[in-house]
Structures are given as C-alpha cells and as structure tokens.
Protein backbone atom coordinates (compact mmCIF):
# COMPACT_ATOMS: atom_id res chain seq x y z
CA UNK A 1 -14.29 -57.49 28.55
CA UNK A 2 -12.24 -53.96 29.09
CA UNK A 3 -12.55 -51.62 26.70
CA UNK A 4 -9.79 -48.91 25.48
CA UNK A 5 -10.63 -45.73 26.97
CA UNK A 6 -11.44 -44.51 24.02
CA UNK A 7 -13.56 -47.41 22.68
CA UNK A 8 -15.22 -47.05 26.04
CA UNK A 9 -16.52 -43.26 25.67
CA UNK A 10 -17.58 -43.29 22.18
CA UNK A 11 -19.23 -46.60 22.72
CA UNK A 12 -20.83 -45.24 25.62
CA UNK A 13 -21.81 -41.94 23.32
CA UNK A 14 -23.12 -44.40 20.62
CA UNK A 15 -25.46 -46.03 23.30
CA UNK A 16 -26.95 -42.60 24.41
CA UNK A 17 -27.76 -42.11 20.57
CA UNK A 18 -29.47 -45.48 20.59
CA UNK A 19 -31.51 -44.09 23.20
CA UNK A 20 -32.60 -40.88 21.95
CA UNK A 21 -33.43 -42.06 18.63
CA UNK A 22 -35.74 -45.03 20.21
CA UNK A 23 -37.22 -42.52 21.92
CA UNK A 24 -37.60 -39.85 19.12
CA UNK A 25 -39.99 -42.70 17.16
CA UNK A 26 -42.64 -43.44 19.33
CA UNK A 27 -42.39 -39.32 19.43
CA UNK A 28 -43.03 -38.87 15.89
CA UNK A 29 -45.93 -41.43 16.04
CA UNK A 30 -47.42 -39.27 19.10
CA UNK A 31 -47.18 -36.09 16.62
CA UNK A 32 -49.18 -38.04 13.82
CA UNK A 33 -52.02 -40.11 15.95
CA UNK A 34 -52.77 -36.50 17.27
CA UNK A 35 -52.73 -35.14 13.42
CA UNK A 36 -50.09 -32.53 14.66
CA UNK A 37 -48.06 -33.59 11.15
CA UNK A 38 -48.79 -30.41 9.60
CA UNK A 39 -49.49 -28.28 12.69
CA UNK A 40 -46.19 -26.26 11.48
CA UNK A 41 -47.61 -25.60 7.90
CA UNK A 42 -43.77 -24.37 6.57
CA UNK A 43 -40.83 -25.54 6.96
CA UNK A 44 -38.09 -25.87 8.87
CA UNK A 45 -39.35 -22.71 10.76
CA UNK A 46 -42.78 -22.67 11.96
CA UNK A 47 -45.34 -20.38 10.91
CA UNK A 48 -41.91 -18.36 9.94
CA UNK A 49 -40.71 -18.25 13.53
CA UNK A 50 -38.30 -20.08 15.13
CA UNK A 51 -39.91 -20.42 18.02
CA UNK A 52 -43.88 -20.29 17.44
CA UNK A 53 -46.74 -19.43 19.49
CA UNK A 54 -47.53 -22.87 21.22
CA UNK A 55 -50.92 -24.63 21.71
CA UNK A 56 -50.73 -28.76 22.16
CA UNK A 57 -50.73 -29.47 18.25
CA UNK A 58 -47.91 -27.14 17.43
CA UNK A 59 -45.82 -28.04 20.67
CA UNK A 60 -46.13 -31.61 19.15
CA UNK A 61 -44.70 -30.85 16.44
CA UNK A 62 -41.94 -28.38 17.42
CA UNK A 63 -41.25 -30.43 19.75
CA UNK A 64 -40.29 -33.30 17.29
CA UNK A 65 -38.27 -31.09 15.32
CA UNK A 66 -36.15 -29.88 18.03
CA UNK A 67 -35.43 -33.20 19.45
CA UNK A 68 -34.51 -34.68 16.07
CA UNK A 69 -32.32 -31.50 15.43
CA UNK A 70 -30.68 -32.33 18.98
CA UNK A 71 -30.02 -36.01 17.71
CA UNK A 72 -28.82 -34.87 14.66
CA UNK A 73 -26.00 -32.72 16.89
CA UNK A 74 -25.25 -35.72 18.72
CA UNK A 75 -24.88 -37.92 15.74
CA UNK A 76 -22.31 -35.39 13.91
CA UNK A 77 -20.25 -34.77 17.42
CA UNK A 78 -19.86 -38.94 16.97
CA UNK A 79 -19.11 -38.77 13.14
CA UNK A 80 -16.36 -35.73 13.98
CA UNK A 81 -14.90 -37.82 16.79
CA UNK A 82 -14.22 -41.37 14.95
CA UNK A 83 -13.06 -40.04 11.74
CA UNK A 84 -10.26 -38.16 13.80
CA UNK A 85 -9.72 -41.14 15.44
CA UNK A 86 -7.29 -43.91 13.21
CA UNK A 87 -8.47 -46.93 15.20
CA UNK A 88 -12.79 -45.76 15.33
CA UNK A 89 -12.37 -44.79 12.15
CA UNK A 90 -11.65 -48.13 10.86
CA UNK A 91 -13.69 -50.05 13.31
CA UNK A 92 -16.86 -47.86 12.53
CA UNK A 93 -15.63 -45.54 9.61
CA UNK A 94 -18.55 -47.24 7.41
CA UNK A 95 -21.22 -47.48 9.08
CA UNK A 96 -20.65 -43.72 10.57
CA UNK A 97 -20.66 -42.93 6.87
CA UNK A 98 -23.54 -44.85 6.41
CA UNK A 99 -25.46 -43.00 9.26
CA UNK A 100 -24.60 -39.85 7.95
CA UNK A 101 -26.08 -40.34 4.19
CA UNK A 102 -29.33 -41.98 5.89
CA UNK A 103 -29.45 -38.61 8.38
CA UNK A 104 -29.45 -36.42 5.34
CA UNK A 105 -32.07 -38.09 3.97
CA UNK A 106 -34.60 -38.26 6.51
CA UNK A 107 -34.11 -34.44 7.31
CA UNK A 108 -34.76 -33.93 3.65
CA UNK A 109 -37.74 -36.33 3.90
CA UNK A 110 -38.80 -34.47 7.19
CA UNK A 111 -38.93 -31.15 4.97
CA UNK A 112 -40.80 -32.84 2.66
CA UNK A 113 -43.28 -34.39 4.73
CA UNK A 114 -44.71 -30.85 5.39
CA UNK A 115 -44.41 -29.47 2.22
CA UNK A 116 -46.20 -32.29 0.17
CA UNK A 117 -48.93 -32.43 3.15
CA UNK A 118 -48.33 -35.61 5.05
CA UNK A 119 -48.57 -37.43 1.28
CA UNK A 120 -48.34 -41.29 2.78
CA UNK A 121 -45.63 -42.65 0.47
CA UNK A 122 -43.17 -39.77 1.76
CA UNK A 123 -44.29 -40.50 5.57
CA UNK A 124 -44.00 -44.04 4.98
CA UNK A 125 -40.14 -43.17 3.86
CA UNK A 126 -39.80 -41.08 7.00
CA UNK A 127 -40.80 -44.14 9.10
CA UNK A 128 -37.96 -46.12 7.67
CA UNK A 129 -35.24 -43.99 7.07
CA UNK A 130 -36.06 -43.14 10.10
CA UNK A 131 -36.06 -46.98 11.77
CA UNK A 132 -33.01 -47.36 9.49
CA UNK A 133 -30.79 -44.57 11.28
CA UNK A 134 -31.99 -46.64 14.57
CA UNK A 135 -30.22 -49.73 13.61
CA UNK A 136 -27.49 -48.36 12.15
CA UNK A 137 -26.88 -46.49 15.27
CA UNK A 138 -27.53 -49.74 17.14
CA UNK A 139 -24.89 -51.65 15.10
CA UNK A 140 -22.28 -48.70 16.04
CA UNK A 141 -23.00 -49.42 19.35
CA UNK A 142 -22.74 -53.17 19.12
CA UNK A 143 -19.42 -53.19 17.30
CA UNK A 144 -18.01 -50.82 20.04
CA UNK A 145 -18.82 -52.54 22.38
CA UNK A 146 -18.36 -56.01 21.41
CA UNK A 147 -15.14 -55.93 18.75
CA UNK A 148 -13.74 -52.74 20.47
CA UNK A 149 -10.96 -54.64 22.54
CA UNK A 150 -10.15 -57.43 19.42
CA UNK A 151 -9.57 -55.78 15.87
CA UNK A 152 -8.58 -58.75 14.83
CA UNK A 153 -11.45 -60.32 15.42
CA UNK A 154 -13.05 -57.88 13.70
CA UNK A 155 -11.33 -58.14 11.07
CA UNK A 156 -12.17 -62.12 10.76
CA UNK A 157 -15.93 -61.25 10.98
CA UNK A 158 -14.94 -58.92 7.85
CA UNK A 159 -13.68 -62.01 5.99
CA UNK A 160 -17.23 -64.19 6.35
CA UNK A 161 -15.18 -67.14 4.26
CA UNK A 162 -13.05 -67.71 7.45
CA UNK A 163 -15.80 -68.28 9.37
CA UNK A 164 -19.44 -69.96 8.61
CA UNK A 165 -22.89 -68.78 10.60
CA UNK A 166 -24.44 -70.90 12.02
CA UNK A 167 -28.09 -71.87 11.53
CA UNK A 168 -29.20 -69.83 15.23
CA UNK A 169 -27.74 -67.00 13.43
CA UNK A 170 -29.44 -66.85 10.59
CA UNK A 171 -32.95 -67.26 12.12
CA UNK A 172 -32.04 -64.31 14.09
CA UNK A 173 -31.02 -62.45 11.19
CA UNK A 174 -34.58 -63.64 9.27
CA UNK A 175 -36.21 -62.25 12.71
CA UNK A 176 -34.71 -58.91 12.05
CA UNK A 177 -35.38 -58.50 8.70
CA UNK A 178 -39.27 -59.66 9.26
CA UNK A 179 -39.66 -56.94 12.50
CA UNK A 180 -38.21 -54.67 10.14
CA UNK A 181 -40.29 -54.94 6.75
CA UNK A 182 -43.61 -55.53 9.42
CA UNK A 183 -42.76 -51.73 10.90
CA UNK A 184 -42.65 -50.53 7.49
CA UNK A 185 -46.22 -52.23 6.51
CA UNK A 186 -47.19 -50.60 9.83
CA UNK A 187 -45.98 -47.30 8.60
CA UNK A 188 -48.18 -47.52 5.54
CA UNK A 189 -50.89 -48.81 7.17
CA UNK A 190 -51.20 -45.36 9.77
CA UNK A 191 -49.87 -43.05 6.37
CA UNK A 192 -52.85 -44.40 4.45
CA UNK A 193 -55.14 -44.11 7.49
CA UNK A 194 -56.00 -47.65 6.87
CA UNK A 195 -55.82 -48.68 10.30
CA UNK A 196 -59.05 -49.33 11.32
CA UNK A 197 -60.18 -50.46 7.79
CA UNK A 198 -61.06 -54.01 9.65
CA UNK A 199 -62.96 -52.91 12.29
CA UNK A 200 -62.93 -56.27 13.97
CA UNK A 201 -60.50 -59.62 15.03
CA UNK A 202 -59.69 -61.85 13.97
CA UNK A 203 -62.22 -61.57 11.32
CA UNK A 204 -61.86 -58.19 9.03
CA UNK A 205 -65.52 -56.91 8.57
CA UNK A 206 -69.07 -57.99 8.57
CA UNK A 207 -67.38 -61.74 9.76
CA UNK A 208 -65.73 -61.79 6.59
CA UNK A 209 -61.63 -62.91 7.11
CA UNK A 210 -60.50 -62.10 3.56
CA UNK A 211 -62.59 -59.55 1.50
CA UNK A 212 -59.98 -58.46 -0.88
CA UNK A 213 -56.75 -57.10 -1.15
CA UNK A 214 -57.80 -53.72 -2.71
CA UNK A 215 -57.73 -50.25 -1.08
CA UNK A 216 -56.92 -49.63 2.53
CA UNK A 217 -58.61 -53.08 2.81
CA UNK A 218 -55.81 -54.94 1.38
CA UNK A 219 -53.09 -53.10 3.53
CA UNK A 220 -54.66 -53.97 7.04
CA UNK A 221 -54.94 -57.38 5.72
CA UNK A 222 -51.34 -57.44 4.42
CA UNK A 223 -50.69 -55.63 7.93
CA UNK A 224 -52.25 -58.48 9.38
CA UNK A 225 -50.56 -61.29 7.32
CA UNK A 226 -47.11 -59.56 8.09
CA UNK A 227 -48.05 -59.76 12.01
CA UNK A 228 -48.28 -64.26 11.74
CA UNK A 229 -45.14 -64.04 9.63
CA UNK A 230 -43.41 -61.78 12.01
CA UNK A 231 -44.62 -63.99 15.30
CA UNK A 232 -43.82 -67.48 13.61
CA UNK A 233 -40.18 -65.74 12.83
CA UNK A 234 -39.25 -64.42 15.84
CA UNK A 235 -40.47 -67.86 17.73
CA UNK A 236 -37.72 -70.01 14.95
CA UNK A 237 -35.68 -67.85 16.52
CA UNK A 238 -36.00 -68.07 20.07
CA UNK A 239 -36.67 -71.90 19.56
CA UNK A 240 -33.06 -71.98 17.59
CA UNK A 241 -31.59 -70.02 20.14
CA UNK A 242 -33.13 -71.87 23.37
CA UNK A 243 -31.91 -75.04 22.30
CA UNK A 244 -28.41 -73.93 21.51
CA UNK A 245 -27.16 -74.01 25.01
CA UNK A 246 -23.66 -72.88 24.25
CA UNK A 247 -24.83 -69.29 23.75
CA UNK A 248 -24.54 -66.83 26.72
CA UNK A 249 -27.35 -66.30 29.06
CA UNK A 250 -27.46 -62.62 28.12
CA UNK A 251 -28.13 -63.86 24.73
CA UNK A 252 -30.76 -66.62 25.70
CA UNK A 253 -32.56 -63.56 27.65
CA UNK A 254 -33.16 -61.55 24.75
CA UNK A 255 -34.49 -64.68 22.84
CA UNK A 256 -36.86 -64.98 25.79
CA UNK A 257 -37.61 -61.21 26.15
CA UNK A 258 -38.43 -60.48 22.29
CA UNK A 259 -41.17 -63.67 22.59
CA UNK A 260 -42.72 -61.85 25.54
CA UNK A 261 -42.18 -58.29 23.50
CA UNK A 262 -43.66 -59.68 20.31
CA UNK A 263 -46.73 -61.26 22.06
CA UNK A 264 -47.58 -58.05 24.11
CA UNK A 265 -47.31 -56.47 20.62
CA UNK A 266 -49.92 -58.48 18.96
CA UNK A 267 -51.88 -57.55 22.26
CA UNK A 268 -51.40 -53.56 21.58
CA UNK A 269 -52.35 -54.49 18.10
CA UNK A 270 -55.84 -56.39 18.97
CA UNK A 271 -56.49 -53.73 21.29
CA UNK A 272 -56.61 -50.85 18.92
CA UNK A 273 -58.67 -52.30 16.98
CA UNK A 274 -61.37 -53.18 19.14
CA UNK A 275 -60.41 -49.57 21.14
CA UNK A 276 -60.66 -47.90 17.92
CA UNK A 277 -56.78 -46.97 17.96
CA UNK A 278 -56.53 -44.45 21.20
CA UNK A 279 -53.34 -41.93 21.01
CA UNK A 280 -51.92 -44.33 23.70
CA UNK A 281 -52.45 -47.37 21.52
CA UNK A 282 -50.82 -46.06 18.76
CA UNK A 283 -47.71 -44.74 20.14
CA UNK A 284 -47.16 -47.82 22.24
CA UNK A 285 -47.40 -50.06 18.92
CA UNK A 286 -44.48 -48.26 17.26
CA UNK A 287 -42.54 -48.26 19.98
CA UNK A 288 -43.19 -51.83 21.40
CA UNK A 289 -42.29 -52.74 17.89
CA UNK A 290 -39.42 -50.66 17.64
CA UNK A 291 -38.11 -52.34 21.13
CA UNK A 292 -38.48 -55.84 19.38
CA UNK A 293 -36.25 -54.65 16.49
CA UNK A 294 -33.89 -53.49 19.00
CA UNK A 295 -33.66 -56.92 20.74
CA UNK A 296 -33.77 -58.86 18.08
CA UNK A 297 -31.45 -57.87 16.80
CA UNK A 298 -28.89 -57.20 19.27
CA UNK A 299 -29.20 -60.97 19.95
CA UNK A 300 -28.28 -61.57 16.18
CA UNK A 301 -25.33 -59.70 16.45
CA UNK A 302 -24.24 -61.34 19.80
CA UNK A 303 -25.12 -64.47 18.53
CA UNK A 304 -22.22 -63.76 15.81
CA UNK A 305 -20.08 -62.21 17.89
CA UNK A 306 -19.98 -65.29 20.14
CA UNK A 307 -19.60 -67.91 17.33
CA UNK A 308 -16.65 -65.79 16.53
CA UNK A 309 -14.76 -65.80 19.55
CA UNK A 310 -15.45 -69.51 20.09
CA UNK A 311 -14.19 -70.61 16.46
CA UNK A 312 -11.09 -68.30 17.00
C-alpha cells in the first residue's frame, strides 16, 4: 500500500501522537504511585511559578504537565493541518473534532484534579478521558494509514448496510471494549486507594474469596472480577481470530501478542499484591494494560479493514 504524500506525513504525525500519549499514561500513574498528584498545590502554575523550585515530587509533577502541554501542541498542529486539508478533512474531520472536545476536557479535568485534591471520582475521569484521547488518536492513525489510498472504501465502511462484520470482528470489538471498561475499574481502584484492600491471591483476606462488595472491598473484588472477564474476552478473540486463516499474518500476530500481553498483565497484577504494589508495579500495570488496548484494538480495526477490501 502507497500512501499520498500527504496521507503519508500526517499519518506518520498521527503515529508519533500515538506514541507520546502511550507514553504520557504510564507517566501520570508514576506521578500518583509516588503521591506527587498534588506536589504542585495550584494550578496550572506551580507554587505560582512557571517553572518551580524542583525536588523529585514536584519534578514529577511538572514534569507531567509539561509533557501533556507538549502533546496538546502536537495534537492542535494535526487538527490545524487536516481541517486545511479538503481530502484529511473528510477522511478524519470527525474524529479530529472528536479529539479536540475530549483534549479540552481532560485539561479541564487536569485543573481540577489539583484543585479538588486528588478527589477519586475526578482522577478516575482523568484516567479515561485520558485513555479515551489514546484511542481516538489511535483510530486517526489507523484510518490514515489503512483507508488513506481508497476513499471509496472508506466511504463503504461509512455505509455498515453494504457490508456485514463478521463474527472475528466483533469479538475483537467486545475485547476492546472489556480492556477498556477493566482500565477504568483499575483507575478507581488506585483513586480510592483500594488497591491493596485484598491483601492476598487468589483469595481476598483472612482465606476468605468473597467478603462483600462494600467499601474499597467491593472495588478490588469488582477489580478482580473485571480481570477473568477481560482474560476470557481477549482469548474469544484470539481463538476467533486464529482460526480464521484468511486474515493477514500481521493481524494473527497481534491476536497472539495481546494473549501473551494480557497474561503478563495478570502477572504484574498478582505481583503487586503479594509485593505490596512497588512504584514499578504500578506504573507497569497501566501501561501493560494500556499496550493491550492498543493491540487489541488495532487488530479490530484491521480485522475490518481487511473484510472490507476482500468483500469489495
């Protein structure tokens, strides 16, 4: 496949975005498994400077900031470039649109995550506004890359009537949305410091495997319950994939990657219990989990994209 010039660069430009936000997560998580979340007490200067005194706390956390405000640059010098563009802009006019209301909503939610003092529904939010801009920027980068040379087969995958998914497809897509909502319970689990509220596996405490559902007690367990659903989904979906040996190998890879991923996750995730949670820990669960979002779904949207070009 040979993209446009064009396509090519902002596709490219996309990808880097991808990047920085994946690694801007696991960043943020660093900043709150050190409690550095409120080691800039105002905001969006920092203790009224812009450019503090620094001790490893407040680095943390100006150092979050000014990556995400370096992002945020990036993001806008893509949102500038496709809607000048006639062709980008109706490729990706939506989504960039899209992007841009779910950027100005996690720096809003950044503010407020200082001023309210770290309150855990409002980190929670940051978490998955913040996971959201990740995919959307993902998708940009997928439908640049993959519908870039064929608008009109974009324009079929617009019209889902012409062209059924298949059953692969939508265990990939159930996949996705399970990684998703099981970052999100992992986001309230750290925001409600409930994460070591079962101090053991697999049991929860004193041997007990189901003492309630109440307090930070009943998030680690519906932590927990999210991790089986999240592992039995993303294995229908390999399995569906595997056997489907039309699809690509690239696409078979992923499948075989995000089982590896997901059990290496559930590893992490055993490990900080019985560990206690170390910084280490913690910052490699969000971002292990973050890289088996990324994978799954980039295989659902291959997965599409194939079925696509075969049927037309």
């Amino acid at each position: 496949m040979v993209l446009p010039r064009a396509m090519s660069r902002i596709a490219n430009w996309l990808a880097a975005l991808s990047i920085l936000i994946f690694i801007l997560l696991p960043v943020g998580g660093w900043v709150r498994n050190i409690g550095a979340g409120l080691a800039c007490p105002d905001w969006p200067l920092c203790f009224g400077k812009l450019i503090p005194h620094f001790d490893i706390q407040i680095f943390a956390e100006f150092f979050h900031r000014f990556f995400a405000a370096a992002i945020s640059i990036v993001f806008l010098v893509a949102a500038v470039w496709i809607t000048r563009d006639r062709g980008l802009r109706t490729l990706l006019g939506r989504l960039i649109v899209l992007g841009a209301i779910i950027l100005a909503a996690q720096i809003i939610l950044g503010g407020l995550t200082v001023l309210h003092l770290l309150q855990s529904e409002i980190v929670t939010l940051h978490l998955t506004f913040g996971t959201l801009f990740f995919v959307v920027s993902l998708i940009l980068t997928l439908r640049a890359y993959r519908f870039g040379d064929s608008p009109q087969l974009f324009a079929i995958a617009r019209d889902r009537k012409r062209s059924e998914p298949s059953m692969t497809w939508r265990s990939a897509v159930a996949a996705t949305v399970m990684v998703f909502i099981q970052i999100v319970l992992g986001g309230v689990v750290s925001s409600n410091g409930a994460g070591l509220a079962c101090p053991e596996f697999p049991t929860c405490i004193n041997g007990e495997w189901w003492p309630g559902f109440e307090g930070a007690l009943g998030i680690q367990i519906t932590h927990r319950i999210g991790a089986v659903l999240t592992l039995l989904s993303v294995v229908w979906f390999v399995v569906g994939t595997l056997k489907d040996r039309a699809l690509p190998k690239h696409i078979h890879f992923k499948a075989k990657a995000s089982l590896v991923v997901v059990i290496i996750q559930w590893a992490i995730g055993i490990a900080n219990v019985l560990l206690g949670i170390p910084v280490i820990g913690g910052v490699a669960h969000l971002a292990v989990a973050e890289l088996l979002l990324a994978l799954v779904l980039m295989a659902t949207y291959e997965i599409r994209h194939f079925e696509l070009r075969k049927a037309h």
